[in-house]
Protein backbone atom coordinates (compact mmCIF):
# COMPACT_ATOMS: atom_id res chain seq x y z
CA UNK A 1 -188.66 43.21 120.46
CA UNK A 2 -191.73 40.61 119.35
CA UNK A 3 -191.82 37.65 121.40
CA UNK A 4 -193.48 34.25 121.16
CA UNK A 5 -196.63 36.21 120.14
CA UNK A 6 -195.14 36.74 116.69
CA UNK A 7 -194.75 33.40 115.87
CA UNK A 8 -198.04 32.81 117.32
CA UNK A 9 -199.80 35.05 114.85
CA UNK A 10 -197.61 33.07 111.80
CA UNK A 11 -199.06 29.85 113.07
CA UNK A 12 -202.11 30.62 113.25
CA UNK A 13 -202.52 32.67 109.58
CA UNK A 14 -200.75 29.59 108.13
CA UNK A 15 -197.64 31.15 107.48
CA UNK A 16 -195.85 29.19 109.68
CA UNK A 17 -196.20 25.71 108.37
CA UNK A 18 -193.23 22.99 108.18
CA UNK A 19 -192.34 19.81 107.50
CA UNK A 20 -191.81 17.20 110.74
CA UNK A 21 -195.72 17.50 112.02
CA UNK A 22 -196.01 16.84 115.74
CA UNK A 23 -198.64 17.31 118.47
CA UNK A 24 -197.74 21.09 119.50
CA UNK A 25 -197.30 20.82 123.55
CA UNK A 26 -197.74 24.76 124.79
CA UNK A 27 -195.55 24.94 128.22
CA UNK A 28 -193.68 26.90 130.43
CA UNK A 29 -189.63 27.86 129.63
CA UNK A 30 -186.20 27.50 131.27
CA UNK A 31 -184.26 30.33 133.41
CA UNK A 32 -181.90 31.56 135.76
CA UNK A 33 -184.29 32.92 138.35
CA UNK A 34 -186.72 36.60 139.71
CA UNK A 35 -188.53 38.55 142.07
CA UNK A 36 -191.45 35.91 143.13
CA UNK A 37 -188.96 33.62 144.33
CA UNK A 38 -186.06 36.09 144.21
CA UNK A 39 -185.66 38.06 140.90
CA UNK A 40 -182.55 35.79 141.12
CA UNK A 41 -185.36 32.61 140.09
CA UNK A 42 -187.22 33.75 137.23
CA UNK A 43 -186.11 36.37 134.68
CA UNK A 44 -182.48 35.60 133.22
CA UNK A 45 -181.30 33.74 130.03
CA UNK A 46 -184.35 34.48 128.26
CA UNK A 47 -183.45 35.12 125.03
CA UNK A 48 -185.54 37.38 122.50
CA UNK A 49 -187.14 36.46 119.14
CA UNK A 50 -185.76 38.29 116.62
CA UNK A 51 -187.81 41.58 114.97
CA UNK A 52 -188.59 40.44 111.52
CA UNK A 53 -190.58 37.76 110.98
CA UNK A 54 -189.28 34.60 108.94
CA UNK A 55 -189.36 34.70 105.43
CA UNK A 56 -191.76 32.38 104.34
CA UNK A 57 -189.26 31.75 100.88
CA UNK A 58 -186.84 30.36 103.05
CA UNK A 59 -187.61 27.03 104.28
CA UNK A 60 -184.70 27.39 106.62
CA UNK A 61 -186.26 30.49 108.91
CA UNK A 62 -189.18 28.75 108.98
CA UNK A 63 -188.19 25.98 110.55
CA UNK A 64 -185.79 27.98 112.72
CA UNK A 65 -188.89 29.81 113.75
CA UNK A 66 -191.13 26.59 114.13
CA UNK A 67 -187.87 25.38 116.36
CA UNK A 68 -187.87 28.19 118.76
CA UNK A 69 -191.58 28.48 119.03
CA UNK A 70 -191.23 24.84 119.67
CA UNK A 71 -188.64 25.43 122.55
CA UNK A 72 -190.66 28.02 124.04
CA UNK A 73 -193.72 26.04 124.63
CA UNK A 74 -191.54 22.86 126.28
CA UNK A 75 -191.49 20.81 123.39
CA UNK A 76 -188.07 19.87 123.41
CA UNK A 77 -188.25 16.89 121.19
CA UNK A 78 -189.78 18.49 118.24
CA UNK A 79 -187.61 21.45 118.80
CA UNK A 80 -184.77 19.23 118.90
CA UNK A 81 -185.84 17.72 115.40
CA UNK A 82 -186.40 21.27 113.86
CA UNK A 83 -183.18 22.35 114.74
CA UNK A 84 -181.48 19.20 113.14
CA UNK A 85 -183.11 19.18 110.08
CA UNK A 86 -181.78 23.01 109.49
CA UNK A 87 -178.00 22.05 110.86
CA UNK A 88 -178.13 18.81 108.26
CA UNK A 89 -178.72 20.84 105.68
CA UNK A 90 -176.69 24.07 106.59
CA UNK A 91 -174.10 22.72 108.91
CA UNK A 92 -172.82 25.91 109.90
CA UNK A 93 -175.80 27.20 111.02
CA UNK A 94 -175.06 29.21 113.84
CA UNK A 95 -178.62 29.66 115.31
CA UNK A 96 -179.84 25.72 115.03
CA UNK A 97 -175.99 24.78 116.29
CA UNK A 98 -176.97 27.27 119.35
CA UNK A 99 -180.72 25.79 119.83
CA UNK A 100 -179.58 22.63 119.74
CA UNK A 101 -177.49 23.38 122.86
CA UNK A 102 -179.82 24.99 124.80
CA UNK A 103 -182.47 22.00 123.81
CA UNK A 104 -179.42 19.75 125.25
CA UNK A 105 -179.19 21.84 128.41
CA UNK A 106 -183.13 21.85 128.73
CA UNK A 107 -182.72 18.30 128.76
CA UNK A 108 -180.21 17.76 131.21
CA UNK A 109 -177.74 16.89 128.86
CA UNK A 110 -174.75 19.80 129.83
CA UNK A 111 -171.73 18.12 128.14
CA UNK A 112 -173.20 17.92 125.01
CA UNK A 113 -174.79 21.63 125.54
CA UNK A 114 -171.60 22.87 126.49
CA UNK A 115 -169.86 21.34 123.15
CA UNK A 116 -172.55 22.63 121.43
CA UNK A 117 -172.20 26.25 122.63
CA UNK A 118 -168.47 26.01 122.62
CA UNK A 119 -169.15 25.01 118.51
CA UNK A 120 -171.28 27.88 117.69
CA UNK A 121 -168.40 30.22 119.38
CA UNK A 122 -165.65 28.51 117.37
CA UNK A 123 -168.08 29.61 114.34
CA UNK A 124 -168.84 33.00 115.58
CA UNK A 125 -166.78 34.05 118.64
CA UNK A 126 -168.38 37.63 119.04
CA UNK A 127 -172.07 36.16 119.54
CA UNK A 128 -173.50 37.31 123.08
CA UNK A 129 -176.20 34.75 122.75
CA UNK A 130 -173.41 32.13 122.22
CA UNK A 131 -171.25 33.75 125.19
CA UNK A 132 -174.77 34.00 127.39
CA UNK A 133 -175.97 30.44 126.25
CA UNK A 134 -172.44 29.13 127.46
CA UNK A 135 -172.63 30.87 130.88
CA UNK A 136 -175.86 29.44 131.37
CA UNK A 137 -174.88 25.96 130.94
CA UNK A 138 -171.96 27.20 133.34
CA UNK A 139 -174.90 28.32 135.80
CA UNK A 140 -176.71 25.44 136.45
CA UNK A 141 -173.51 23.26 137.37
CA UNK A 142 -173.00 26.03 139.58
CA UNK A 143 -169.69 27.17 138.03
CA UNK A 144 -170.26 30.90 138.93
CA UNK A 145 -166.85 32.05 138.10
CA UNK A 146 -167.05 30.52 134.59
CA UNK A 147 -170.31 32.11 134.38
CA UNK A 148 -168.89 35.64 135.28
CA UNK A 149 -166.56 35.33 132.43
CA UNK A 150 -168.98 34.21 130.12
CA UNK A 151 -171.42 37.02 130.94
CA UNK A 152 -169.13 39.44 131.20
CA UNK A 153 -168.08 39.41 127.34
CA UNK A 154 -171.97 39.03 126.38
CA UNK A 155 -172.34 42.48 128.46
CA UNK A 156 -169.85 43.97 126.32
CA UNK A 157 -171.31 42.67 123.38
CA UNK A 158 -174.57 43.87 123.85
CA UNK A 159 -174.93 46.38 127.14
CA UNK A 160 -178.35 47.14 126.65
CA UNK A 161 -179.94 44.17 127.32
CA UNK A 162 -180.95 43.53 130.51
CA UNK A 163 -181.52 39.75 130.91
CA UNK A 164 -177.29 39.53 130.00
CA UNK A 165 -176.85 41.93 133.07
CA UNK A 166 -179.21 40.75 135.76
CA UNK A 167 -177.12 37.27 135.02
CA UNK A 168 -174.10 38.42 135.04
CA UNK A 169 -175.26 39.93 138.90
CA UNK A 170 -176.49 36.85 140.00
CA UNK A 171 -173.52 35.25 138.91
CA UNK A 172 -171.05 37.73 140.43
CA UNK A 173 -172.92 37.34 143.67
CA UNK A 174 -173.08 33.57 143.49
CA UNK A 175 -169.13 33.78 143.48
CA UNK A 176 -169.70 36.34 146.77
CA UNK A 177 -168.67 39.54 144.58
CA UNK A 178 -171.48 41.58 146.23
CA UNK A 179 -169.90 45.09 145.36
CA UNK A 180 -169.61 44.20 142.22
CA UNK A 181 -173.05 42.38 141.71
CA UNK A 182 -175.38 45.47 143.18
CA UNK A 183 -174.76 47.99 140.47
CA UNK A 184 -175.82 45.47 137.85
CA UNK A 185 -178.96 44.58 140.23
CA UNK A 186 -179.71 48.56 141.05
CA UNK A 187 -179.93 48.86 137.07
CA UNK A 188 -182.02 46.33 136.02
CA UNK A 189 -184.86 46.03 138.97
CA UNK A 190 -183.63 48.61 141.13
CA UNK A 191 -182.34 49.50 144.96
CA UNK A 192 -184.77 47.79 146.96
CA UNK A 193 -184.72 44.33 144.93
CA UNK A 194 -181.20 44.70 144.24
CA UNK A 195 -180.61 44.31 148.12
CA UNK A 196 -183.76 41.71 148.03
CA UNK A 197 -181.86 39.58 145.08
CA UNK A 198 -178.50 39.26 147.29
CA UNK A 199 -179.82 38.40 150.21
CA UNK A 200 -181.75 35.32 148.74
CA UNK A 201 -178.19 34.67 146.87
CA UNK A 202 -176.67 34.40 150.11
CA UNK A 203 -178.93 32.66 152.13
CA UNK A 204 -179.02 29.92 149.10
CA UNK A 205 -175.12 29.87 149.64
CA UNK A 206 -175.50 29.47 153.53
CA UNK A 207 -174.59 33.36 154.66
CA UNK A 208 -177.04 33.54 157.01
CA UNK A 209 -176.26 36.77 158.51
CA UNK A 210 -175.24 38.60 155.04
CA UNK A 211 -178.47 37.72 153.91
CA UNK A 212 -180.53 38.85 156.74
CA UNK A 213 -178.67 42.22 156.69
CA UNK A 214 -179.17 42.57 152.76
CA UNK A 215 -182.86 42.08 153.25
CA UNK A 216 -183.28 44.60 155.90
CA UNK A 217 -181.58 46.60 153.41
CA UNK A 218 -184.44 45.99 151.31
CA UNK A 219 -187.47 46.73 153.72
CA UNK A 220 -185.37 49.76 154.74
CA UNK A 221 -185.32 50.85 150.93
CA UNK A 222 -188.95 49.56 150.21
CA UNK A 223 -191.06 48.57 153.51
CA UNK A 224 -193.78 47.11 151.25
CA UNK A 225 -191.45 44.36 149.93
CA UNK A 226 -192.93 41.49 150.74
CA UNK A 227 -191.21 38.95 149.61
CA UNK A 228 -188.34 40.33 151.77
CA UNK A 229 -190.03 40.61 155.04
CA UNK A 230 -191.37 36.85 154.06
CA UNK A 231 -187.93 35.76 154.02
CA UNK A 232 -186.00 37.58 156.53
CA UNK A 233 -189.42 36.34 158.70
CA UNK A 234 -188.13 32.90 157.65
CA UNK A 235 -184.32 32.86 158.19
CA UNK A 236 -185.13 34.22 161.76
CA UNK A 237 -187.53 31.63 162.53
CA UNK A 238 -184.87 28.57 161.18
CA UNK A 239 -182.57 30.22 164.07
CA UNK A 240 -182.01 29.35 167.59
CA UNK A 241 -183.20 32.35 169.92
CA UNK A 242 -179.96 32.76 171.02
CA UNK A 243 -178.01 32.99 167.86
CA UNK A 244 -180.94 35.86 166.15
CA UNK A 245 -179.36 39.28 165.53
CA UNK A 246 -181.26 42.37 167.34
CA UNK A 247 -180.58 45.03 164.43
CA UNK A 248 -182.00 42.53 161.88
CA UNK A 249 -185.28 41.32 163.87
CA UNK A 250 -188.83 41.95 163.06
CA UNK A 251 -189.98 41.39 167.23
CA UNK A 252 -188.31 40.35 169.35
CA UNK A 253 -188.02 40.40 173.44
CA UNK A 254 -185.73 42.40 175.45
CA UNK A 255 -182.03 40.82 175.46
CA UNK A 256 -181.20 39.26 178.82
CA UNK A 257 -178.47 41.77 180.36
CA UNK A 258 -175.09 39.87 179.43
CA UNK A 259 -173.10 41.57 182.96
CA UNK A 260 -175.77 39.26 185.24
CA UNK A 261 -173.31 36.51 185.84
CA UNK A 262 -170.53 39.34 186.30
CA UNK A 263 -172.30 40.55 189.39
CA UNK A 264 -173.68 37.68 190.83
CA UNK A 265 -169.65 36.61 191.21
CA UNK A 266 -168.49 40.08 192.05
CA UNK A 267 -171.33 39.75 194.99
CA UNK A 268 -169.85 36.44 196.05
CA UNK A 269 -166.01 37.74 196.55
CA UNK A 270 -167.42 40.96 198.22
CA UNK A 271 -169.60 38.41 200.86
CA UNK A 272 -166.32 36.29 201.10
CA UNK A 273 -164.33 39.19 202.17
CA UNK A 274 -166.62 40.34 204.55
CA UNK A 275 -167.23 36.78 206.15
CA UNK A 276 -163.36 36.77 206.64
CA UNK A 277 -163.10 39.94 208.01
CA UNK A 278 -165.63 39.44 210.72
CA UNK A 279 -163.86 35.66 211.53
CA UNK A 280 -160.98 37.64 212.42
């Protein structure tokens, strides 16, 4: 599918051009989260632009398309007026209903987000962008099961695409339904990361252990994963000596024997006994 580049190339032929001028700011986006920081940071509810281009007859597309070019680059507020000017004359409108949401959720703003999403399902209850938008503002209140439910229906509604299913794994695992979040992980980035994903998941969540054993998973899978090694380096390093796991350590020294103090009082009663003996 074209991306932002698309509307880049309308913009600057002069196609693009709408009402509601404004300096445009070119920034970053908004997501779930990837492999840098954990392909659990980065890559989820992006959404793609659709194939055709806007037609330029139709004042409403373009401004739909100015709108989500808009959102893209971080400017939320011109987005914001974009997508109002297209609900306030087609109140209905599915798409500005829905990018008025996710401008709300950019914002901070996740009751009037969620109202909006819930609105644009109310119009059109099969949409997976509506079902993935919800689950998103779900996400970052850290409502994981809502999420799961969410994501699950925008799965069905469209399995191929990927971004839908990587969320729907980071949600499952976020609600610590690992079994059920690796398949969706192994298919989108693979075995290796799949393992890598989790165990960030569950150190974020405070598993310590889980997580240390899914990323030696990973390095076991793929020993030039990095980022793995970086972090398992990193949990082990946060832990008392005592309390690090052999089977999941980089280096380590030898373990103390653990039957030392079982001797030492074995040796005692044995002297005892003899000291005794020789009294009488």
């Amino acid at each position: 599918m074209r991306r932002l580049r698309g509307l880049l190339a309308l913009v600057a032929t002069g196609t693009l051009l709408v009402g509601g001028a404004g300096c445009a700011h070119v920034g970053n986006y908004l997501g779930l989260k990837s492999q840098d920081e954990s392909e659990v940071q980065r890559a989820a509810f992006e959404e793609e632009i659709p194939n055709a281009p806007p037609d330029p007859k139709n004042p409403g597309q373009l401004k739909l398309a100015y709108a989500r070019w808009m959102e893209e680059s971080g400017n939320v507020d011109e987005a914001r007026n974009q997508y109002t000017a297209v609900r306030s004359e087609e109140p209905k409108n599915v798409d500005a209903i829905l990018g008025l949401a996710r401008v709300d959720l950019a914002s901070g703003k996740h009751v009037e987000a969620e109202q909006g999403f819930q609105r644009a399902l109310k119009l059109d209850p099969e949409s997976p962008l509506a079902h993935h938008g919800l689950a998103r503002c779900y996400a970052v209140q850290k409502r994981w099961t809502e999420a799961v439910a969410e994501l699950n229906t925008a799965v069905l509604a469209d399995p191929t695409n990927n971004n839908f299913r990587y969320d729907l794994a980071v949600a499952m695992a976020h609600t610590g339904d690992i079994d059920g979040a690796l398949p969706h992980f192994v298919r989108v980035v693979g075995d290796a990361k799949a393992h890598y994903n989790v165990g960030l998941i569950l150190k974020d969540e405070g598993q310590t252990a889980a997580a240390k054993k899914h990323l030696s998973l990973a390095l076991t899978k793929d020993p030039h994963l990095e980022e793995a090694e970086h972090w398992l380096r990193r949990i082990q390093a946060a832990e008392p000596n005592a309390m690090r796991s052999p089977q999941h350590s980089l280096s380590q020294q030898p373990a103390p024997s653990r039957d030392i103090s079982l001797t030492t009082a074995t040796q005692r009663e044995q002297r005892a006994n003899q000291h005794q003996a020789g009294s009488l």
